[in-house]
PDB file of N, CA and C in Angstrom:
ATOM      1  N   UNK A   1     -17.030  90.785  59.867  1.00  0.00           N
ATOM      2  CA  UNK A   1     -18.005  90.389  58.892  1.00  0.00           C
ATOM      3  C   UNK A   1     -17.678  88.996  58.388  1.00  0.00           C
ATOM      4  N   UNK A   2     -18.449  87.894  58.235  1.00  0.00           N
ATOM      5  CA  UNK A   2     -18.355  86.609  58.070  1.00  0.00           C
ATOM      6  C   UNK A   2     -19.444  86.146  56.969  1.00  0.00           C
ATOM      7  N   UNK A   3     -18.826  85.521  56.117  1.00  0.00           N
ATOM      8  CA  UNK A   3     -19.886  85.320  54.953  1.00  0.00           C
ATOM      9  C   UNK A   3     -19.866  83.674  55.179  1.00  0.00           C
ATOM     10  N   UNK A   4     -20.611  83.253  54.894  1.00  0.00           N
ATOM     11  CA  UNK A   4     -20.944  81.756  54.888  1.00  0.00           C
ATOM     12  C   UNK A   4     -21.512  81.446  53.749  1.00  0.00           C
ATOM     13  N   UNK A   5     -20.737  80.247  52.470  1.00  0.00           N
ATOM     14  CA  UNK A   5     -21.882  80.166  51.419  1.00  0.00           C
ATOM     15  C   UNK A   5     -22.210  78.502  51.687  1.00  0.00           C
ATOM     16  N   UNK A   6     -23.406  78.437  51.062  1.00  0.00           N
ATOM     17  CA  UNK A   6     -23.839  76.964  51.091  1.00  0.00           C
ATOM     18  C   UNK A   6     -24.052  76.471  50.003  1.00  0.00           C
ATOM     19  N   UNK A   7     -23.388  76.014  49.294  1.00  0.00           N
ATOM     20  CA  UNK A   7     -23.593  74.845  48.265  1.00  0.00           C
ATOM     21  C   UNK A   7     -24.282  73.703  48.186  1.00  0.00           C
ATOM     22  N   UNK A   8     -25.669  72.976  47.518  1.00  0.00           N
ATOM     23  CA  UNK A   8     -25.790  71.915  47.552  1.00  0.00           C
ATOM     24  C   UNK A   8     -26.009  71.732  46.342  1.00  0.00           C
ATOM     25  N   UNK A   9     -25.730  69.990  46.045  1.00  0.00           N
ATOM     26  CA  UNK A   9     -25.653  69.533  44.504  1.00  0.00           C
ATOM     27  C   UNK A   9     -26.683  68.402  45.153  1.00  0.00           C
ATOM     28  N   UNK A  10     -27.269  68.692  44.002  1.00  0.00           N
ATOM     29  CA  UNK A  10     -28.413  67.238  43.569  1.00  0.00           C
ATOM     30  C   UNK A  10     -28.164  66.536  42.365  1.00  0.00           C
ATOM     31  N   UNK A  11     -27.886  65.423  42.451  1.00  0.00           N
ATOM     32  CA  UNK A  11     -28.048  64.655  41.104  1.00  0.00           C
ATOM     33  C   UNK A  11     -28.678  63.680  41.184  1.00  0.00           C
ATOM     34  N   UNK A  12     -29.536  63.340  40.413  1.00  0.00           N
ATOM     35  CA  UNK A  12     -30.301  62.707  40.221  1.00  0.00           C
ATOM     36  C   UNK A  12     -30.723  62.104  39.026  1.00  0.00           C
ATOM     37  N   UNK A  13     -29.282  62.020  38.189  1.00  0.00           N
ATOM     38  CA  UNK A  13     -29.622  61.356  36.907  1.00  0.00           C
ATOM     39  C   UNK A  13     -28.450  60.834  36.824  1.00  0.00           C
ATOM     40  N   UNK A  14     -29.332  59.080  36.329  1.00  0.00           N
ATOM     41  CA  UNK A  14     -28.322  58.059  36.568  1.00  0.00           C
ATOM     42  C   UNK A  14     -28.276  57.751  34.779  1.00  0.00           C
ATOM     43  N   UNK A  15     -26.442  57.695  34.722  1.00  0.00           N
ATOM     44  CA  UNK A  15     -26.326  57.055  33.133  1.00  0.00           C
ATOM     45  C   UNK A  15     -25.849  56.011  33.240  1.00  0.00           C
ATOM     46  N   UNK A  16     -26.347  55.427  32.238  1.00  0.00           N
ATOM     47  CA  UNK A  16     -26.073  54.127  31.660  1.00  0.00           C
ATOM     48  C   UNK A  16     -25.273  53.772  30.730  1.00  0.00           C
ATOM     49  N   UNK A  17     -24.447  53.384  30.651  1.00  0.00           N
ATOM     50  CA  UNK A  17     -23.568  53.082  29.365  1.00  0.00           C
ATOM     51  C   UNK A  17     -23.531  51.617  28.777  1.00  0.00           C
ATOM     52  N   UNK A  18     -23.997  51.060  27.755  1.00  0.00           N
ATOM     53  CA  UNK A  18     -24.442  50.715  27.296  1.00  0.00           C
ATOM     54  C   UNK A  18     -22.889  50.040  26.068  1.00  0.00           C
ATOM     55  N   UNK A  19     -21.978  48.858  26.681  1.00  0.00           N
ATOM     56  CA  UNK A  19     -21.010  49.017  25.297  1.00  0.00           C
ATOM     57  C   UNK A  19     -21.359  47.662  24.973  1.00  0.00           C
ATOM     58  N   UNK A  20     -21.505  47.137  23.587  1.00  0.00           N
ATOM     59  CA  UNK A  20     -21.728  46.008  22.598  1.00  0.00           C
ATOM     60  C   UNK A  20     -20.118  45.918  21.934  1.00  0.00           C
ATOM     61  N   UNK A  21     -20.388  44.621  22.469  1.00  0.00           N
ATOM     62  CA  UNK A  21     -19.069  43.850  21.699  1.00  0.00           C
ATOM     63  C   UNK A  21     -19.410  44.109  20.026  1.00  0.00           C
ATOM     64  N   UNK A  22     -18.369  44.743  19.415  1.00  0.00           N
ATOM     65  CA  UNK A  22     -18.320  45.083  17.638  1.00  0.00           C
ATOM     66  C   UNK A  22     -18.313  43.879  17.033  1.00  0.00           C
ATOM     67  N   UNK A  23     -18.386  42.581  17.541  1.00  0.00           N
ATOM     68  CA  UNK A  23     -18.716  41.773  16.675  1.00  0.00           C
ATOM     69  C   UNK A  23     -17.405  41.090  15.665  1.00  0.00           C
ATOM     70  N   UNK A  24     -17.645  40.232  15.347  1.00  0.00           N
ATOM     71  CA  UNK A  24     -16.305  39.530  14.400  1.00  0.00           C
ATOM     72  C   UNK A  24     -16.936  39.054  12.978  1.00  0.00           C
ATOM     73  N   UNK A  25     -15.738  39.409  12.469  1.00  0.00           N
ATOM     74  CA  UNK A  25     -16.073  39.509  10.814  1.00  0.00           C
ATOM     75  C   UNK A  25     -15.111  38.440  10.108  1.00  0.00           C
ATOM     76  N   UNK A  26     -16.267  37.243   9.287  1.00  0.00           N
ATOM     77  CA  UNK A  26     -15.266  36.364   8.123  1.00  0.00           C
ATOM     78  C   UNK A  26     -14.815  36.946   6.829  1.00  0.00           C
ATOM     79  N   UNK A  27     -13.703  36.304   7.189  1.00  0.00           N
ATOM     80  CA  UNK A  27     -13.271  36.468   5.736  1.00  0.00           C
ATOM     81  C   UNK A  27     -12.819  35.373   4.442  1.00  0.00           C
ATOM     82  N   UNK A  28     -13.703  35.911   3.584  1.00  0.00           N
ATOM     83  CA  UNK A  28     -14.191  34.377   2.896  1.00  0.00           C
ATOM     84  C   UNK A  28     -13.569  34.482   1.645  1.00  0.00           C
ATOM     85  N   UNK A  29     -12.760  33.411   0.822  1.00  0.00           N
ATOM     86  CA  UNK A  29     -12.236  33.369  -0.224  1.00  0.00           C
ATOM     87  C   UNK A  29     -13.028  32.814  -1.045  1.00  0.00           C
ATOM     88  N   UNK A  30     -13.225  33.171  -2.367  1.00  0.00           N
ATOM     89  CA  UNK A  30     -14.197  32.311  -3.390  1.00  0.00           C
ATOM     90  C   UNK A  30     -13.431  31.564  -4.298  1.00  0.00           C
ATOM     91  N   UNK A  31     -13.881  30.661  -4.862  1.00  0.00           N
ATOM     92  CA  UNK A  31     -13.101  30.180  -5.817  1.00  0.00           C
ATOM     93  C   UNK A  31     -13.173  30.248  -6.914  1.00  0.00           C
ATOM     94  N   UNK A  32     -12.240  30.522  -8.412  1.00  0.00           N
ATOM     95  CA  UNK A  32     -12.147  30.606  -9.517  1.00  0.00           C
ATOM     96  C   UNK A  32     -11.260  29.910 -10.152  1.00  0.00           C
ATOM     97  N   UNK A  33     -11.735  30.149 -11.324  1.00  0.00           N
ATOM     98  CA  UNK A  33     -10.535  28.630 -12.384  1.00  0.00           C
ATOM     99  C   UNK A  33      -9.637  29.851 -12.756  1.00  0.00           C
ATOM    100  N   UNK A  34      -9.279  30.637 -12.691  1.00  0.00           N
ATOM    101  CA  UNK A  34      -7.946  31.376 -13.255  1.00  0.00           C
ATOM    102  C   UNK A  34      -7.009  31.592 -11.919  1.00  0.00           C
ATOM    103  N   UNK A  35      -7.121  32.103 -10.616  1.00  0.00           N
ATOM    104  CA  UNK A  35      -5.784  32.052  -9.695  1.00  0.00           C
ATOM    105  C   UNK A  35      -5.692  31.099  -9.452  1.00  0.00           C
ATOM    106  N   UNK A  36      -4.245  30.600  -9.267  1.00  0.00           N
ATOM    107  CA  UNK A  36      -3.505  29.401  -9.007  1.00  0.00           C
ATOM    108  C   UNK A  36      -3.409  28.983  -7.672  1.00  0.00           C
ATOM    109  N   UNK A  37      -3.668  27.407  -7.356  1.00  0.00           N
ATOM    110  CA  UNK A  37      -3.656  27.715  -6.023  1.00  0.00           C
ATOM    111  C   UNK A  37      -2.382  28.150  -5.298  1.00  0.00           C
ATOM    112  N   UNK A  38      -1.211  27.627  -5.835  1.00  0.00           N
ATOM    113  CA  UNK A  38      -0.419  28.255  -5.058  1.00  0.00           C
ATOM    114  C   UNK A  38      -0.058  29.691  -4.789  1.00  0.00           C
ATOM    115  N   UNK A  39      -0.829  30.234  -5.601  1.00  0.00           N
ATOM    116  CA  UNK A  39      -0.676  32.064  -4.986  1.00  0.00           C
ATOM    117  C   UNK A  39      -1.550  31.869  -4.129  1.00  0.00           C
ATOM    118  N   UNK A  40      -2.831  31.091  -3.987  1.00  0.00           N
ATOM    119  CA  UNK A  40      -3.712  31.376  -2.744  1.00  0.00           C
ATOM    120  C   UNK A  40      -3.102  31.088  -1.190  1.00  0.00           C
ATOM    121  N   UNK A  41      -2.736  29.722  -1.610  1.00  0.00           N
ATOM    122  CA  UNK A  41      -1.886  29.170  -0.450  1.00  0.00           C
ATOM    123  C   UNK A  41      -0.479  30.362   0.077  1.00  0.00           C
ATOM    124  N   UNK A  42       0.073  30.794  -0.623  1.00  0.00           N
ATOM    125  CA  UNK A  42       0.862  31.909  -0.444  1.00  0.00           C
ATOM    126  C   UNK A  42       0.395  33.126   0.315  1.00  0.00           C
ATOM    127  N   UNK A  43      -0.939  33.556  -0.317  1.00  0.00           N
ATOM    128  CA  UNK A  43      -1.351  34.256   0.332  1.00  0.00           C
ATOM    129  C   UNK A  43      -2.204  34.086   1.978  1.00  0.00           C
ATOM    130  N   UNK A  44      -2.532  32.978   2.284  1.00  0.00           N
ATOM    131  CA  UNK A  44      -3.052  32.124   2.769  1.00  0.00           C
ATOM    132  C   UNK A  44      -1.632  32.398   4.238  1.00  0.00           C
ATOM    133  N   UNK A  45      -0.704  31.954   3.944  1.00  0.00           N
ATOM    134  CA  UNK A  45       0.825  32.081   4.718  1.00  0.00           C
ATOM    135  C   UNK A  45       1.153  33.042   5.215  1.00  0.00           C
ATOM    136  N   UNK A  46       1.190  34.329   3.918  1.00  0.00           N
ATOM    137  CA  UNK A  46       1.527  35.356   4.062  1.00  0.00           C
ATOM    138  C   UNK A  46       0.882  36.308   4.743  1.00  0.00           C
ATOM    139  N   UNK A  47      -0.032  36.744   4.648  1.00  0.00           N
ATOM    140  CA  UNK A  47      -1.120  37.786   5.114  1.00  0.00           C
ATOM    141  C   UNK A  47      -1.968  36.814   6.041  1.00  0.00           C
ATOM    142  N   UNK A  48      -2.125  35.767   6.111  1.00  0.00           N
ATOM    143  CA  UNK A  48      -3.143  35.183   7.396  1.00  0.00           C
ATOM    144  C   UNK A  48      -3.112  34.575   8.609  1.00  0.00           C
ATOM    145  N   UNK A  49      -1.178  34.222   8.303  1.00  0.00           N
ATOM    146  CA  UNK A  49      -0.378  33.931   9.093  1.00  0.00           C
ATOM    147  C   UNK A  49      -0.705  31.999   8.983  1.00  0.00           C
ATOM    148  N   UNK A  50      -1.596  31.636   7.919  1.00  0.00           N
ATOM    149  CA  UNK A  50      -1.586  30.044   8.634  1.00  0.00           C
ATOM    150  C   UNK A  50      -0.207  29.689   7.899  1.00  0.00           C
ATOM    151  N   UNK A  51      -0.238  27.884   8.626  1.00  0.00           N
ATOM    152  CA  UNK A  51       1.312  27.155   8.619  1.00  0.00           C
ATOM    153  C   UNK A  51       0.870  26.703   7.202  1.00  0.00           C
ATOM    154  N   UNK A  52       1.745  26.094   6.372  1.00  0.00           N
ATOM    155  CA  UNK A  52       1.896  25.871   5.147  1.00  0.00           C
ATOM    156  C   UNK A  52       0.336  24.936   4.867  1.00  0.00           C
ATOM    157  N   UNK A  53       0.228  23.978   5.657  1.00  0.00           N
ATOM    158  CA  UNK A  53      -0.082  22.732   6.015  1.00  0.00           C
ATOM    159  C   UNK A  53      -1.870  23.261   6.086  1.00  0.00           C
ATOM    160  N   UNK A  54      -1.655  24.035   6.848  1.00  0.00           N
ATOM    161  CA  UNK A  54      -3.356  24.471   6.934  1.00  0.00           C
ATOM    162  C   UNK A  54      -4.043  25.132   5.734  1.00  0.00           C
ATOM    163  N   UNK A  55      -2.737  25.886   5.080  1.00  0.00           N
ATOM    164  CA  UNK A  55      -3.312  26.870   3.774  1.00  0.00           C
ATOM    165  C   UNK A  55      -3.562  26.144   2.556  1.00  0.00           C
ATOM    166  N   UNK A  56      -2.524  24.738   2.615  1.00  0.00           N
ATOM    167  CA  UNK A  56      -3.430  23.937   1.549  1.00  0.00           C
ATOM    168  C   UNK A  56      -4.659  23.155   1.745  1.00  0.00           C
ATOM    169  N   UNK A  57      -4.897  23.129   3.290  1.00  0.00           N
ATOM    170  CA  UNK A  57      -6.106  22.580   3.167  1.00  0.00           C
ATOM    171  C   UNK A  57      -7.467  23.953   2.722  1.00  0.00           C
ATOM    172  N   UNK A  58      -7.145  24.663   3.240  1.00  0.00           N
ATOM    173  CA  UNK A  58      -7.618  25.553   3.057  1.00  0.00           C
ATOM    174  C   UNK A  58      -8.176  25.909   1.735  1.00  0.00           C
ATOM    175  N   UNK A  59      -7.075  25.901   0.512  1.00  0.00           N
ATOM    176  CA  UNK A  59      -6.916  26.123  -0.337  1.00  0.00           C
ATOM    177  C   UNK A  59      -7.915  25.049  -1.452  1.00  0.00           C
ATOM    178  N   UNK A  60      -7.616  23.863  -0.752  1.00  0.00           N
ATOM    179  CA  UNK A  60      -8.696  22.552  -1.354  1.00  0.00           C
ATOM    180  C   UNK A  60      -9.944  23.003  -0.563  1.00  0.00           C
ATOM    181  N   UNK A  61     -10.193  23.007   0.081  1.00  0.00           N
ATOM    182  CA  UNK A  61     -11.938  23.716   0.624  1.00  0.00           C
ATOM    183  C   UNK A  61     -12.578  24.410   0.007  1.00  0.00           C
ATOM    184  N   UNK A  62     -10.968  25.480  -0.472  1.00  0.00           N
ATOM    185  CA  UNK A  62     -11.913  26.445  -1.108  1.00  0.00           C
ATOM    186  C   UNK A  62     -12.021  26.064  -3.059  1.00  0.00           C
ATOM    187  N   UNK A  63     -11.343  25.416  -3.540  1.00  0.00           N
ATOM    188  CA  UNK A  63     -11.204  24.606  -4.547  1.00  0.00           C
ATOM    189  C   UNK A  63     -12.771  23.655  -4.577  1.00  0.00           C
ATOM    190  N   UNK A  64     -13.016  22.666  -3.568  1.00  0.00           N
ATOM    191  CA  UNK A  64     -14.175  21.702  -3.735  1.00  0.00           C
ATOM    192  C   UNK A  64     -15.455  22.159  -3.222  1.00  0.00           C
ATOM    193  N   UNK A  65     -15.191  23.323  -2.544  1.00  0.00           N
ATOM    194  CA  UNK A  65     -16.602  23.695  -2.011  1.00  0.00           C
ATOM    195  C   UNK A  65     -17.104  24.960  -2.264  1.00  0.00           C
ATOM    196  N   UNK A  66     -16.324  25.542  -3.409  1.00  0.00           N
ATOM    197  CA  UNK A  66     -16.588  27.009  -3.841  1.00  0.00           C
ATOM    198  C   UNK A  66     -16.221  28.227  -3.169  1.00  0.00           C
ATOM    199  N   UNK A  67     -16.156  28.133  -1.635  1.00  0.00           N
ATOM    200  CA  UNK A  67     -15.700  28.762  -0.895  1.00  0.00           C
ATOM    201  C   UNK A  67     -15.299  28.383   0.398  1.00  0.00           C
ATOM    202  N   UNK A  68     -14.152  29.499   0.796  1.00  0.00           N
ATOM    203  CA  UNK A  68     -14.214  28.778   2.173  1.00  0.00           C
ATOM    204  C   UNK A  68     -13.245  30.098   2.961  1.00  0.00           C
ATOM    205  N   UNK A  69     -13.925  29.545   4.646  1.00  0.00           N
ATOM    206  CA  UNK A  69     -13.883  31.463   5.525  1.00  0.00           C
ATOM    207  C   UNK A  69     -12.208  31.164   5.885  1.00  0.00           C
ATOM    208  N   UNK A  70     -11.283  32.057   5.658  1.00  0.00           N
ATOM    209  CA  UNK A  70      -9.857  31.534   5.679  1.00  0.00           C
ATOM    210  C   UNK A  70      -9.481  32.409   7.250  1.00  0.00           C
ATOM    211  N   UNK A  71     -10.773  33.272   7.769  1.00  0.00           N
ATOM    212  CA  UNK A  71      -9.782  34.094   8.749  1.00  0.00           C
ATOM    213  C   UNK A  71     -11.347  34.370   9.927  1.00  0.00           C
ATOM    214  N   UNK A  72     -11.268  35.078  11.049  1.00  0.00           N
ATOM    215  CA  UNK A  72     -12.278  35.547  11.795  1.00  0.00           C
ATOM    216  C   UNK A  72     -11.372  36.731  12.450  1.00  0.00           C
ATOM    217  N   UNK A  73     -12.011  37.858  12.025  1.00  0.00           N
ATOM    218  CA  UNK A  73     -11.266  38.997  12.532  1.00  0.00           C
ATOM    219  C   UNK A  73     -12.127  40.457  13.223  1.00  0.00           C
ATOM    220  N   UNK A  74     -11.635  41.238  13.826  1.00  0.00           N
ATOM    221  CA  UNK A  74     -12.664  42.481  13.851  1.00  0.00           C
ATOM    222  C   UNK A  74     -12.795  43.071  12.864  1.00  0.00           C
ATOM    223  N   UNK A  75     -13.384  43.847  12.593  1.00  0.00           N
ATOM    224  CA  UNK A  75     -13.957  44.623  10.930  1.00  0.00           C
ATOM    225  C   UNK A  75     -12.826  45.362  10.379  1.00  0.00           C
ATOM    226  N   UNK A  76     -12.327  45.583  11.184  1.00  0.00           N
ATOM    227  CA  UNK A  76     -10.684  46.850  10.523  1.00  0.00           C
ATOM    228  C   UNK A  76      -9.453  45.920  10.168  1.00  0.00           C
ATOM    229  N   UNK A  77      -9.631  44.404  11.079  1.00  0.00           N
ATOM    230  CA  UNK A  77      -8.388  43.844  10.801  1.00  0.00           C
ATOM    231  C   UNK A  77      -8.900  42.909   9.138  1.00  0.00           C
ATOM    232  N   UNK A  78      -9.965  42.326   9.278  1.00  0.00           N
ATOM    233  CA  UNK A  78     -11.198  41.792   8.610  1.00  0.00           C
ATOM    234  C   UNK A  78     -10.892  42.439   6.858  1.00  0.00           C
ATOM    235  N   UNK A  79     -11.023  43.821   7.316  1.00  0.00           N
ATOM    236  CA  UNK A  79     -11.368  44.677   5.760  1.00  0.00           C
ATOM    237  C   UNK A  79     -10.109  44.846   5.493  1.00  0.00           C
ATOM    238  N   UNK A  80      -9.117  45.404   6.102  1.00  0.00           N
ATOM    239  CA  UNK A  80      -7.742  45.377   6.007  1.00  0.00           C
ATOM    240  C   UNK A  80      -6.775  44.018   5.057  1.00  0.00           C
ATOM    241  N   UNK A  81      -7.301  43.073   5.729  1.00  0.00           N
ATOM    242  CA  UNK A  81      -6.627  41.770   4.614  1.00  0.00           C
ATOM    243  C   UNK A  81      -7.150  41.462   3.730  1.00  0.00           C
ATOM    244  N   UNK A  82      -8.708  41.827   3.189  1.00  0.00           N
ATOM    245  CA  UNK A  82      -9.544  41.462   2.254  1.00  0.00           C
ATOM    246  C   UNK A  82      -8.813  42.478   1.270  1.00  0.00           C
ATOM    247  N   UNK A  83      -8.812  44.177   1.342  1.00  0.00           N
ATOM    248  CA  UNK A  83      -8.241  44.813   0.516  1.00  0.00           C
ATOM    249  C   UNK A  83      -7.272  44.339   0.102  1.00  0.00           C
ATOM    250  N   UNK A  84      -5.726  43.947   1.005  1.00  0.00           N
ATOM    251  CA  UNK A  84      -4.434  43.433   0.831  1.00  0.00           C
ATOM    252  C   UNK A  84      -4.584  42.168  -0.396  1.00  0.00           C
ATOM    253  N   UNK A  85      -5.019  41.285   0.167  1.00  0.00           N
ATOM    254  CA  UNK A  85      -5.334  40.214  -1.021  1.00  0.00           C
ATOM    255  C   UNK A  85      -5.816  40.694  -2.407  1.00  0.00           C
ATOM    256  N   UNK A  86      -6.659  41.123  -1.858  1.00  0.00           N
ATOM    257  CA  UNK A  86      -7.407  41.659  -3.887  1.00  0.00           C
ATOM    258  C   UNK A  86      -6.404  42.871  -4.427  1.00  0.00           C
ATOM    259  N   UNK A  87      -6.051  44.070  -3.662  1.00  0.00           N
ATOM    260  CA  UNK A  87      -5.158  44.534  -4.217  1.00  0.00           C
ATOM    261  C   UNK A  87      -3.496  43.357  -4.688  1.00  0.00           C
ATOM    262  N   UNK A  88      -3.420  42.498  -4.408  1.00  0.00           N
ATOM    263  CA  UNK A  88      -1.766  41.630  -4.737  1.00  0.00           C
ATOM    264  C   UNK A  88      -2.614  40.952  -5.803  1.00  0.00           C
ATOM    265  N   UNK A  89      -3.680  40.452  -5.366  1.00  0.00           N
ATOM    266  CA  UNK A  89      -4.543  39.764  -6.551  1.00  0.00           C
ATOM    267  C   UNK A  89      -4.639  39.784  -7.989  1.00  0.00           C
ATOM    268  N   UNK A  90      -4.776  41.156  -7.867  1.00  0.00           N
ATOM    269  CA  UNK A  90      -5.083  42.466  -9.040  1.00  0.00           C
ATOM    270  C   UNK A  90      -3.429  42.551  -9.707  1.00  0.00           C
ATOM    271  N   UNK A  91      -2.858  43.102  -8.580  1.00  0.00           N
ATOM    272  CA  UNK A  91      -0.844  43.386  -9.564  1.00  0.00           C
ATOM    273  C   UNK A  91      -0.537  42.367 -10.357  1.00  0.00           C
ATOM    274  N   UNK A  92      -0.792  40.854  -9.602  1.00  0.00           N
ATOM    275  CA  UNK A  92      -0.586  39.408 -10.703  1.00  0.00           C
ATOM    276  C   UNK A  92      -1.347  39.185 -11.957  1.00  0.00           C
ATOM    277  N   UNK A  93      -2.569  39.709 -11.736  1.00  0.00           N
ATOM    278  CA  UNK A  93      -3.375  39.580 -12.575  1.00  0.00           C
ATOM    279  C   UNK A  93      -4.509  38.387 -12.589  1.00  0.00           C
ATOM    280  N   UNK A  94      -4.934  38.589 -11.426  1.00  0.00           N
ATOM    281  CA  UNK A  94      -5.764  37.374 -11.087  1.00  0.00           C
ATOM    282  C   UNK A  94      -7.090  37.571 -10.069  1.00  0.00           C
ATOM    283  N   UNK A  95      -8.691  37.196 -10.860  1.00  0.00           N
ATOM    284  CA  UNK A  95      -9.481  37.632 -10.432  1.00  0.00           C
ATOM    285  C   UNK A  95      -9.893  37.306  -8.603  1.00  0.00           C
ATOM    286  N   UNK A  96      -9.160  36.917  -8.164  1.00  0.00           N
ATOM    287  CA  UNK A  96      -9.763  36.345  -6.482  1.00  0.00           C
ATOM    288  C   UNK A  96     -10.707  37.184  -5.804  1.00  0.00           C
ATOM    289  N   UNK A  97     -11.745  37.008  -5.113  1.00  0.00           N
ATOM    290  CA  UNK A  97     -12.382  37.506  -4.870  1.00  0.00           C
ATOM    291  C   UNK A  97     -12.814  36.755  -3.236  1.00  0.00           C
ATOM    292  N   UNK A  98     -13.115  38.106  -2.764  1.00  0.00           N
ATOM    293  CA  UNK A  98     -12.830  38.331  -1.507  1.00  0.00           C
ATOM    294  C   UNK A  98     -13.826  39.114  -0.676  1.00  0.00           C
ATOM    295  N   UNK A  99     -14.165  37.897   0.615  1.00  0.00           N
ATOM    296  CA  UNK A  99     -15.505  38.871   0.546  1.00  0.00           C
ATOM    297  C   UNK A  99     -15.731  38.857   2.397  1.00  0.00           C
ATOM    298  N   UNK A 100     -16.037  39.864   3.084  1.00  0.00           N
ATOM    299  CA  UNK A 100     -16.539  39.765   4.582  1.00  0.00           C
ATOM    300  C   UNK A 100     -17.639  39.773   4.865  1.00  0.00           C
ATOM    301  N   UNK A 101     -17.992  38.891   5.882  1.00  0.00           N
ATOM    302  CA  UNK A 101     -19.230  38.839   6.444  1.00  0.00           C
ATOM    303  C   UNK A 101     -19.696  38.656   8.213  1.00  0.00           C
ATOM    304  N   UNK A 102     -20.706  39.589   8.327  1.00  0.00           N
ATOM    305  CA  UNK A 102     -20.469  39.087   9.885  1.00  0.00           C
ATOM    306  C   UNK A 102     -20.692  37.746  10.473  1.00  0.00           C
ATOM    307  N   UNK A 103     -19.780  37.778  11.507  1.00  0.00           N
ATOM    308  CA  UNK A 103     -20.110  36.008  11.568  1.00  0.00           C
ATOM    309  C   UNK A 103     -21.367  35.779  12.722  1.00  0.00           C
TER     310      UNK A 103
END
């Protein structure tokens, strides 16, 4: 006795995958007359990684022009240093304000 089975597969549905770059997010410092610049510039060093040299320019940008974008990051690294700053912001006692946007 001999059994024979026959299997056939049809497919016929084609997927598409569909992936979008997530996009990059600024991160923008505002300026106020109560933090000092050198905590900005500090922070500027510290958490953004620039060289001394760039964070004071930085720091005057954001001084003469009201604001200015100190970083370009993905949204997690982006929101991640915006919290960090305003939370150290906050322990000193100093309003900085901190803001992302897509670029």
């Amino acid at each position: 006795m001999s059994v024979e089975l026959e299997t056939e597969i049809n497919v016929k549905e084609k997927i598409k995958e569909v992936i979008q770059d997530p996009g990059k997010y600024k991160v923008i410092f505002a300026n106020d007359n109560e933090t000092p610049m050198d905590f900005v510039v500090e922070l500027l060093v510290n958490i953004f990684r620039h060289s001394a040299q760039t964070a004071q320019e930085l720091t005057m940008a954001i001084h003469e022009k009201g604001s200015a974008v100190v970083g370009i990051y993905n949204f997690e690294i982006a929101e991640q240093k915006a919290v960090e700053c305003t939370k150290i912001s906050r322990e000193h006692g100093y309003p900085l304000q901190v803001a992302i946007e897509k670029e």
